[in-house]
C-alpha atoms as a PDB file:
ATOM      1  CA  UNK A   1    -157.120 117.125 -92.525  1.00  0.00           C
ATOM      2  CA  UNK A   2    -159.706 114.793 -94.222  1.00  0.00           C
ATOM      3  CA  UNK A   3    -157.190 113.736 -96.353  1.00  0.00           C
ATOM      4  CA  UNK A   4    -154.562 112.182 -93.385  1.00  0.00           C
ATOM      5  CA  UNK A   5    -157.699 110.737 -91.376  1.00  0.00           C
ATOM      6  CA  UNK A   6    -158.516 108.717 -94.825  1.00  0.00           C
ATOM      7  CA  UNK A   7    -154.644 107.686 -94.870  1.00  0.00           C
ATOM      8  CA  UNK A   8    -154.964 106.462 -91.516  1.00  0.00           C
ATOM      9  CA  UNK A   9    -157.913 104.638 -91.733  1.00  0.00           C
ATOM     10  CA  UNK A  10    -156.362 103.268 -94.925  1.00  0.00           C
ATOM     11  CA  UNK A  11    -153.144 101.771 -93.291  1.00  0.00           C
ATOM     12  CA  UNK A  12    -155.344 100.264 -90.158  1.00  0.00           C
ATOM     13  CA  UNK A  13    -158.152  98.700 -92.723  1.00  0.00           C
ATOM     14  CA  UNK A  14    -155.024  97.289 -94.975  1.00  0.00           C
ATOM     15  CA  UNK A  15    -153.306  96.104 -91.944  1.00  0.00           C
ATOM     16  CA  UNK A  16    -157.187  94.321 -89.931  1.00  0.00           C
ATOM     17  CA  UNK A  17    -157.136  93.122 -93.423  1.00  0.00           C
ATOM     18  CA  UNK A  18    -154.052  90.864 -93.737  1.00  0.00           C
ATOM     19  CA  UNK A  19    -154.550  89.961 -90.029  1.00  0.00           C
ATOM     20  CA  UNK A  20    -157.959  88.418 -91.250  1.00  0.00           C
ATOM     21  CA  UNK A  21    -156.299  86.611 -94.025  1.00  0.00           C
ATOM     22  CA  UNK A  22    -154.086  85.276 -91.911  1.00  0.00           C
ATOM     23  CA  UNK A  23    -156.576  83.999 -89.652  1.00  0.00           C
ATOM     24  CA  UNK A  24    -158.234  82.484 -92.633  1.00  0.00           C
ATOM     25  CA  UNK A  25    -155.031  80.536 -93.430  1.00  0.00           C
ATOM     26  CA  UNK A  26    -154.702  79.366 -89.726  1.00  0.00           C
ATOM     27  CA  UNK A  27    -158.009  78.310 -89.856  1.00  0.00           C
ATOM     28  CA  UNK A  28    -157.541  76.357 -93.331  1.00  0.00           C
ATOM     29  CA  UNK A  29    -154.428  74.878 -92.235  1.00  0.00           C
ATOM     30  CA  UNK A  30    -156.707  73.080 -89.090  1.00  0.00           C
ATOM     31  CA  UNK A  31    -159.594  72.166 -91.884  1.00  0.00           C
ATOM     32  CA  UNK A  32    -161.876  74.006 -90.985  1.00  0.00           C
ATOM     33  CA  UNK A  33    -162.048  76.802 -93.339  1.00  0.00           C
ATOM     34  CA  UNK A  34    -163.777  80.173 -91.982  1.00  0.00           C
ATOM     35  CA  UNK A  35    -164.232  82.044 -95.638  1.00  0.00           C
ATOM     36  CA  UNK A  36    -165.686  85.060 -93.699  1.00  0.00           C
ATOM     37  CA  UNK A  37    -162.220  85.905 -92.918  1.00  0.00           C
ATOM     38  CA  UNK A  38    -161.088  85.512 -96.564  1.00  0.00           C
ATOM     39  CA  UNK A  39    -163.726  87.906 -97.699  1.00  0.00           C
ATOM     40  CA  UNK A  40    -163.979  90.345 -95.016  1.00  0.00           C
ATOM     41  CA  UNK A  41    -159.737  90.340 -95.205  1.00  0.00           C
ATOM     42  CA  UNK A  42    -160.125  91.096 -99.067  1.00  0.00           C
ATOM     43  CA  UNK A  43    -163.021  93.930 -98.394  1.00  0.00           C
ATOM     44  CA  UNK A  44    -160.905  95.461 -95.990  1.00  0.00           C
ATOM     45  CA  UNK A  45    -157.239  95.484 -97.496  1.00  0.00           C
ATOM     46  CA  UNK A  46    -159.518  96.238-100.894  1.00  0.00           C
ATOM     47  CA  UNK A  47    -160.820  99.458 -98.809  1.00  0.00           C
ATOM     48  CA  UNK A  48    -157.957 100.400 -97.347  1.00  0.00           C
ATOM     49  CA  UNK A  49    -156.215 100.458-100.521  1.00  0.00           C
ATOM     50  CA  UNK A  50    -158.553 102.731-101.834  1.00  0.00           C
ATOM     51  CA  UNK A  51    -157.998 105.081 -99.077  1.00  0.00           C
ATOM     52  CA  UNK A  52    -154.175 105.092 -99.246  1.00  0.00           C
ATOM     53  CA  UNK A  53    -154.359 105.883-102.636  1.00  0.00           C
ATOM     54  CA  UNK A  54    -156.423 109.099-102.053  1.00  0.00           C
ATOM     55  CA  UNK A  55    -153.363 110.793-100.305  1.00  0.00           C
ATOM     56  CA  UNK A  56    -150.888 112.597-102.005  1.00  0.00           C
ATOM     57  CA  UNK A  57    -147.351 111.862-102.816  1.00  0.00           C
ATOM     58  CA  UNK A  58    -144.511 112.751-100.574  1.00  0.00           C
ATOM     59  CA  UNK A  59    -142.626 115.460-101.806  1.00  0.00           C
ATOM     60  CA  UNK A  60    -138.865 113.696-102.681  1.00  0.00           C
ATOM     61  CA  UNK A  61    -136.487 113.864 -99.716  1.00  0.00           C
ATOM     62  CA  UNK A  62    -133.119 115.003-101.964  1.00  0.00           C
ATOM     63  CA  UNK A  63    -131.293 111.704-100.812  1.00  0.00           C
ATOM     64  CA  UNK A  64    -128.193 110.642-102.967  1.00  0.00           C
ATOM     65  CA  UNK A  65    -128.358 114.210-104.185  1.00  0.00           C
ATOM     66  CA  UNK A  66    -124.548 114.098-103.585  1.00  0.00           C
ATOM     67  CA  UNK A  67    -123.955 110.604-105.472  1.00  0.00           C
ATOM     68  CA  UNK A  68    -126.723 112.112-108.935  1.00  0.00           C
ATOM     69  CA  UNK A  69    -124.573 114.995-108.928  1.00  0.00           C
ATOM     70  CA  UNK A  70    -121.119 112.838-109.232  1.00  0.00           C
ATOM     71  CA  UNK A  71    -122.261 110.758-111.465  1.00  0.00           C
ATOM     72  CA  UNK A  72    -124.403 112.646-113.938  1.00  0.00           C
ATOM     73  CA  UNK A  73    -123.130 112.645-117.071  1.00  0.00           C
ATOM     74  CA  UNK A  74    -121.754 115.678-118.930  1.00  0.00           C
ATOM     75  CA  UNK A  75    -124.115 117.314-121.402  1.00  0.00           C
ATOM     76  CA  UNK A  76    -122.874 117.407-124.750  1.00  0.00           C
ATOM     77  CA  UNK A  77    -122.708 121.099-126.367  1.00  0.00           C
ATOM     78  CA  UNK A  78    -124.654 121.094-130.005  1.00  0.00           C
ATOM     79  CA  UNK A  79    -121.894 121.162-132.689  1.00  0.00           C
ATOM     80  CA  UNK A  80    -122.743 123.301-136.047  1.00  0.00           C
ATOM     81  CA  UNK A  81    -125.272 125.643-134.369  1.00  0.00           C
ATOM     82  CA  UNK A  82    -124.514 128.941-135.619  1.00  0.00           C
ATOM     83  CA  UNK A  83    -125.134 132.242-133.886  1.00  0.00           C
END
């Protein structure tokens, strides 16, 4: 549970984040450079991705299964072993 609220948080902090660099390129781009967004975009995408990186993997969805299983090549049997 603690775990998916930290996610979340993660993806909204990473996402406030690039919105803030953004601004901080809009506000560049007029010359007037506001480097509060620049550093409070890189604290927040920097926490975020700290967050995001505390949740597990996903478990792999078995897509292509089908296509692996076509095109997997043959095992070769060992030659010479004796039984």
């Amino acid at each position: 549970m603690v775990n998916e609220f930290l996610a979340r948080l993660g993806t909204l902090l990473t996402v406030i984040g690039i919105g803030l660099l953004i601004l901080f390129g809009a506000s560049y781009m007029a010359n007037t450079p506001d480097f509060r967004y620049f550093f409070l975009g890189l604290i927040s995408m920097f926490v975020g991705w700290r967050f995001l990186k505390r949740k597990a993997p996903p478990p792999p969805a078995g897509r292509f299964s089908t296509l692996r299983k076509l095109f997997a090549k043959p095992k070769k049997k060992q030659e010479g072993k004796k039984e």
